[in-house]
N, C-alpha and C. Protein backbone atom coordinates (compact mmCIF):
# COMPACT_ATOMS: atom_id res chain seq x y z
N UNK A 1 46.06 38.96 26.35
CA UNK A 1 47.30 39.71 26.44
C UNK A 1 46.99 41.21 26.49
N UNK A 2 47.67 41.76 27.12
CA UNK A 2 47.75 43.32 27.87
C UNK A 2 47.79 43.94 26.25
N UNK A 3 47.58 45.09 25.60
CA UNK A 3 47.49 45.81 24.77
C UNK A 3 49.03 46.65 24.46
N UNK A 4 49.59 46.63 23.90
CA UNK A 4 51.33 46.67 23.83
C UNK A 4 51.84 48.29 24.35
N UNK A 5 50.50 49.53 23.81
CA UNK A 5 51.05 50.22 23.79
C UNK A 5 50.74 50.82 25.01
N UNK A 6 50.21 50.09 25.83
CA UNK A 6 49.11 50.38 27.35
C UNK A 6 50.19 49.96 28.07
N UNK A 7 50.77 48.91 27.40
CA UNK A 7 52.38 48.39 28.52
C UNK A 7 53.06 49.83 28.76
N UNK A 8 53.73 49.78 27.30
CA UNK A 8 54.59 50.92 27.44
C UNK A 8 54.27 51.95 28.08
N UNK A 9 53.16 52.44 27.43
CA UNK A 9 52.64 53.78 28.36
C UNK A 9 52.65 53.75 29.79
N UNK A 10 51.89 52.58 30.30
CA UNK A 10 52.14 52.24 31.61
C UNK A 10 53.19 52.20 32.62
N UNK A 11 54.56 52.00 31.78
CA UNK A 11 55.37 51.45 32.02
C UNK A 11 56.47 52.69 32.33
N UNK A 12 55.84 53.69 32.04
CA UNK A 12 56.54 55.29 31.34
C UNK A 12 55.66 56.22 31.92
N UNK A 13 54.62 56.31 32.25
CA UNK A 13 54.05 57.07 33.17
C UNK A 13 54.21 57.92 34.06
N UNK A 14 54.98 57.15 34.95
CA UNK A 14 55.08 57.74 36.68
C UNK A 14 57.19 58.12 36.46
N UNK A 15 57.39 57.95 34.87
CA UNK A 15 59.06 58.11 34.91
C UNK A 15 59.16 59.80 35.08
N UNK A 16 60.17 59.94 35.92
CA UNK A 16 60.42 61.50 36.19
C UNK A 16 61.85 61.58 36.17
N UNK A 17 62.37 60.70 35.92
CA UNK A 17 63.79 60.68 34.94
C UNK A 17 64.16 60.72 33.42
N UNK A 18 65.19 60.04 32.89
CA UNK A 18 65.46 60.70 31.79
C UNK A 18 64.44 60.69 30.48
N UNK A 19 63.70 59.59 30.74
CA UNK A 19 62.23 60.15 29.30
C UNK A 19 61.39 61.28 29.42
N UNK A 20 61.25 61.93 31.37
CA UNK A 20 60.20 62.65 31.37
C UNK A 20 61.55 63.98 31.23
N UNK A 21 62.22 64.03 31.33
CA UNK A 21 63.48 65.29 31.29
C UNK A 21 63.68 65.75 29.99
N UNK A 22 63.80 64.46 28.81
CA UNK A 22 64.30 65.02 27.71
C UNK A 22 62.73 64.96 26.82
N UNK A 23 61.40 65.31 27.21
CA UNK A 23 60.19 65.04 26.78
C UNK A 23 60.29 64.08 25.33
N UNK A 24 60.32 62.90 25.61
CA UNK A 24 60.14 61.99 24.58
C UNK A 24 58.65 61.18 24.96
N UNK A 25 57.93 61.23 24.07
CA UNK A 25 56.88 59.96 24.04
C UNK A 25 56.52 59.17 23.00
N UNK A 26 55.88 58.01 23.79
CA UNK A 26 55.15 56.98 22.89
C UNK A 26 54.39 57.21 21.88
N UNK A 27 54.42 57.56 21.07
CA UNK A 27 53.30 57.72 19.64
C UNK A 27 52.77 55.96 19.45
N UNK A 28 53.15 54.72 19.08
CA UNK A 28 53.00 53.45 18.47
C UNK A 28 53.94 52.29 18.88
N UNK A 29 53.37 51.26 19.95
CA UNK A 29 53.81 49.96 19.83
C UNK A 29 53.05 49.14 19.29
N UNK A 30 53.52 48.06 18.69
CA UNK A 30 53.05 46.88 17.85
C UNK A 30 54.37 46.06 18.69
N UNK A 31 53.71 44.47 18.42
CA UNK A 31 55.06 43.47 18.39
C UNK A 31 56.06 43.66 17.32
N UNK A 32 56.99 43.99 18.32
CA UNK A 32 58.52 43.99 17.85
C UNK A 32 58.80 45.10 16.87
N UNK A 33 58.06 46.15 17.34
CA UNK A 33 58.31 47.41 16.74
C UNK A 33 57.49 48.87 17.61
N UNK A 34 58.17 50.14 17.80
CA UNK A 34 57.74 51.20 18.64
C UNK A 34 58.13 52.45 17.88
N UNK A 35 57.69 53.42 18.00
CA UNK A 35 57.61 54.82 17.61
C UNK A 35 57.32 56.07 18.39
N UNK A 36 58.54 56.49 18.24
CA UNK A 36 58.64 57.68 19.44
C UNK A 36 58.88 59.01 19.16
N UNK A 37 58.46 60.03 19.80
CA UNK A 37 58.84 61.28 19.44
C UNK A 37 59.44 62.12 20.61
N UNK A 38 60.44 62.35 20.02
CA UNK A 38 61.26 63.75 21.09
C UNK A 38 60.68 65.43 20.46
N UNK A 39 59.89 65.60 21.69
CA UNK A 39 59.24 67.40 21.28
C UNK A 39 61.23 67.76 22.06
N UNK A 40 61.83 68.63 20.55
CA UNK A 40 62.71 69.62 20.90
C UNK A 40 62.76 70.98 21.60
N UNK A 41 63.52 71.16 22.59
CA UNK A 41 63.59 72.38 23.51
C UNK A 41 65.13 73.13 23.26
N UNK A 42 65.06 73.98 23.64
CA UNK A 42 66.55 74.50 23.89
C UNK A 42 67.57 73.55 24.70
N UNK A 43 66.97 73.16 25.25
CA UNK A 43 68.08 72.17 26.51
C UNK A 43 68.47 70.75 25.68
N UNK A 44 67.62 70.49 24.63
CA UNK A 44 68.04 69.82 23.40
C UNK A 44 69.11 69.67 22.41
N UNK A 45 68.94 71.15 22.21
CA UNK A 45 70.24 71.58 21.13
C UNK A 45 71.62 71.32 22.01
N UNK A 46 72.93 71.16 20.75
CA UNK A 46 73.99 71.75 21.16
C UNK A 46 74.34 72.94 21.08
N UNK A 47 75.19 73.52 21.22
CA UNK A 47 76.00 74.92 21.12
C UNK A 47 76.15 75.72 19.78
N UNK A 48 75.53 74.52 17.94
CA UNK A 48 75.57 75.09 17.06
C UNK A 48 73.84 75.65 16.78
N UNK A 49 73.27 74.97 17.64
CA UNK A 49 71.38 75.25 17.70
C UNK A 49 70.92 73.76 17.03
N UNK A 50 71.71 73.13 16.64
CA UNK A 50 71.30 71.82 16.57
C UNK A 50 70.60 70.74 17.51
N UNK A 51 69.75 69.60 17.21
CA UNK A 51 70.15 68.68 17.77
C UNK A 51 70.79 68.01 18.07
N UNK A 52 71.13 67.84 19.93
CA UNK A 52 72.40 67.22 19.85
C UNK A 52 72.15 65.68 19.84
N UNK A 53 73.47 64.87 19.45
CA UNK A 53 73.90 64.26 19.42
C UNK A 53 72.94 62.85 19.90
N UNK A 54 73.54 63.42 21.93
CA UNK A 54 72.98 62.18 22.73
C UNK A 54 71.46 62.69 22.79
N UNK A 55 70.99 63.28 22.15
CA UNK A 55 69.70 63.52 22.58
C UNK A 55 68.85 62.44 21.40
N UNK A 56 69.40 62.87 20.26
CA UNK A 56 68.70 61.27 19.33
C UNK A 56 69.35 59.87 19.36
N UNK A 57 70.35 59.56 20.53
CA UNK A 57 70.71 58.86 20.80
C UNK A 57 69.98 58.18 21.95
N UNK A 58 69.54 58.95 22.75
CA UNK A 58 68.65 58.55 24.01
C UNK A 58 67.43 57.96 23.42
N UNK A 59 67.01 58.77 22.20
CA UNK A 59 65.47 58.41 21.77
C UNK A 59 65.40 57.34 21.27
N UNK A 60 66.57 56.97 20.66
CA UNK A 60 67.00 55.89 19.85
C UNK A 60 66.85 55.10 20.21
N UNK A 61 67.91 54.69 21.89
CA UNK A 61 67.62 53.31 22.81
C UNK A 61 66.69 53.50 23.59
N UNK A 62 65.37 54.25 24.04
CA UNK A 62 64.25 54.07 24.53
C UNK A 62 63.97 53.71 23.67
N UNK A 63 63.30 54.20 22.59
CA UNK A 63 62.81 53.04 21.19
C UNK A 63 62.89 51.63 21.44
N UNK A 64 64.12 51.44 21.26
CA UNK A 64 64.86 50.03 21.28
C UNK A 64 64.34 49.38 23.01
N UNK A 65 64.66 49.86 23.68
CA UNK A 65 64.01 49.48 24.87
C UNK A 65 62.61 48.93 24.87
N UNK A 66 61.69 49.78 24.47
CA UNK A 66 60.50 49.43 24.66
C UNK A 66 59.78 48.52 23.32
N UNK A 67 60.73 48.28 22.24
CA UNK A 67 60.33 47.28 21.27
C UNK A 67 60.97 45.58 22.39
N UNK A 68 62.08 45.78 23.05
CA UNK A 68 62.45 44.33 23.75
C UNK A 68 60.94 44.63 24.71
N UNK A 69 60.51 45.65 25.25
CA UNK A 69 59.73 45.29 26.01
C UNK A 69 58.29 44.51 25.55
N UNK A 70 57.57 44.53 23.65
CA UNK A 70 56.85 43.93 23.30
C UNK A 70 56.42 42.40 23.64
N UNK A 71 57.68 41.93 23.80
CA UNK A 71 56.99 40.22 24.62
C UNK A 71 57.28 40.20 26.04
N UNK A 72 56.53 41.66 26.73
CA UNK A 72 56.86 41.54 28.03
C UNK A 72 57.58 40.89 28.60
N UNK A 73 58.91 41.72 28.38
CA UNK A 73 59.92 41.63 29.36
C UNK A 73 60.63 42.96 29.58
N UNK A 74 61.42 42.60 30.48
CA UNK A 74 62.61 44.32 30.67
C UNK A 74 63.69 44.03 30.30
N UNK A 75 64.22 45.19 29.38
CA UNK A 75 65.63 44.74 28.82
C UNK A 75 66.23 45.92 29.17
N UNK A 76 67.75 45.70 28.69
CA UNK A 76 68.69 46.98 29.16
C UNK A 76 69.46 46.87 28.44
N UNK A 77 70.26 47.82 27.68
CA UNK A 77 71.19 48.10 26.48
C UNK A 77 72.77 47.90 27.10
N UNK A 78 73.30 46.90 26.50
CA UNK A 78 74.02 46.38 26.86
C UNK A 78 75.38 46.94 26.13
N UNK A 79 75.35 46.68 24.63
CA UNK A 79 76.05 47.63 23.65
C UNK A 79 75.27 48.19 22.84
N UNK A 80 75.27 49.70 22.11
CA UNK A 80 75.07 49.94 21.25
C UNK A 80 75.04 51.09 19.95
N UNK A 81 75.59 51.65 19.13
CA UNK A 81 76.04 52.35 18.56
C UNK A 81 74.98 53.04 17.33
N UNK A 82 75.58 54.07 16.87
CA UNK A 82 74.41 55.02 15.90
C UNK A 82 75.86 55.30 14.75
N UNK A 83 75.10 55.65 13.62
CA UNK A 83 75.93 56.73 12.76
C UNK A 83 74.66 57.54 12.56
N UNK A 84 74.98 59.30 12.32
CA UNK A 84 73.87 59.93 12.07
C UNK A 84 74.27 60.39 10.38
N UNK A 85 73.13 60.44 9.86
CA UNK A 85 73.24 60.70 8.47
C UNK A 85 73.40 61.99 8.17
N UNK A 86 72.70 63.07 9.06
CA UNK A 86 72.32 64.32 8.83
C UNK A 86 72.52 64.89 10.40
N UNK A 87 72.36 66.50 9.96
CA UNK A 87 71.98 66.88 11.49
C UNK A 87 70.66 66.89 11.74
N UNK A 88 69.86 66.62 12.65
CA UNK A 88 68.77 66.97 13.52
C UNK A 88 67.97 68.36 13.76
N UNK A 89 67.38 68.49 12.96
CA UNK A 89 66.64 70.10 12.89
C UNK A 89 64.69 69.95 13.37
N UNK A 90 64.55 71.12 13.62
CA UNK A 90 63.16 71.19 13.79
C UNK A 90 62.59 71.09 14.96
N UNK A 91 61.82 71.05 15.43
CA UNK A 91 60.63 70.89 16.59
C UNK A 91 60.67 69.71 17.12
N UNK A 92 60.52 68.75 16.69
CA UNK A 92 60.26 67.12 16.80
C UNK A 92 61.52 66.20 15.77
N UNK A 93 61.17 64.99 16.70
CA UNK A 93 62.25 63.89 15.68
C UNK A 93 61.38 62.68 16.23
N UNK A 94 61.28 61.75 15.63
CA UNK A 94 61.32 60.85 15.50
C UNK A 94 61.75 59.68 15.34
N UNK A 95 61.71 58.57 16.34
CA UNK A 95 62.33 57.20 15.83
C UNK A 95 61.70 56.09 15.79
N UNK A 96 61.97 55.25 15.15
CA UNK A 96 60.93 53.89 14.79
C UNK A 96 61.90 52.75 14.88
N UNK A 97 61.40 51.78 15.69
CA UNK A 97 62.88 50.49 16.12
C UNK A 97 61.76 49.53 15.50
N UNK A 98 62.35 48.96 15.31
CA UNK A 98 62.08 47.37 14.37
C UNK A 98 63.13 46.32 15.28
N UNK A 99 62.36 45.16 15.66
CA UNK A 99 63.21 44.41 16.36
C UNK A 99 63.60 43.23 15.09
């Protein structure tokens, strides 16, 4: 079997849409779990200098994306929803999906 995080990477490479736009990458796949990081830019924030919103929302379901992708396959988010606890500060964020 292919090496999980060689999928993903692979799989994310040549993207010049919305993962390579909002600079998010692969840090860690394992089966049925992935870890990602969004490097923050200005084009990040909202209007208070925060992180916005859909931006840890995007990171969120790539996460989630590429943990369905662990038993090689392609999936696509069909429904799915967030509550945020806090606001989003700093340089980087992070997300970790657990399937």
């Amino acid at each position: 079997m292919k090496d999980l995080t060689s999928v993903a990477i692979e799989q994310l490479k040549n993207d010049k849409g919305f993962v390579f736009s909002n600079n998010y990458k692969v840090l860690k796949v394992e089966e049925n779990y992935c870890e990602m990081e969004g490097n923050v830019s200005e084009s990040s924030k909202n209007p208070l200098g925060i992180v916005h919103g859909g931006y840890i929302f995007g990171l969120a379901d790539t996460a989630g994306g590429i943990v369905a992708m662990t038993d090689l396959r392609t999936a696509v988010t069909i429904n799915s929803s967030i509550e945020y606890l806090k606001s989003g500060k700093g340089d980087k964020i992070i997300a970790r999906a657990k399937a």
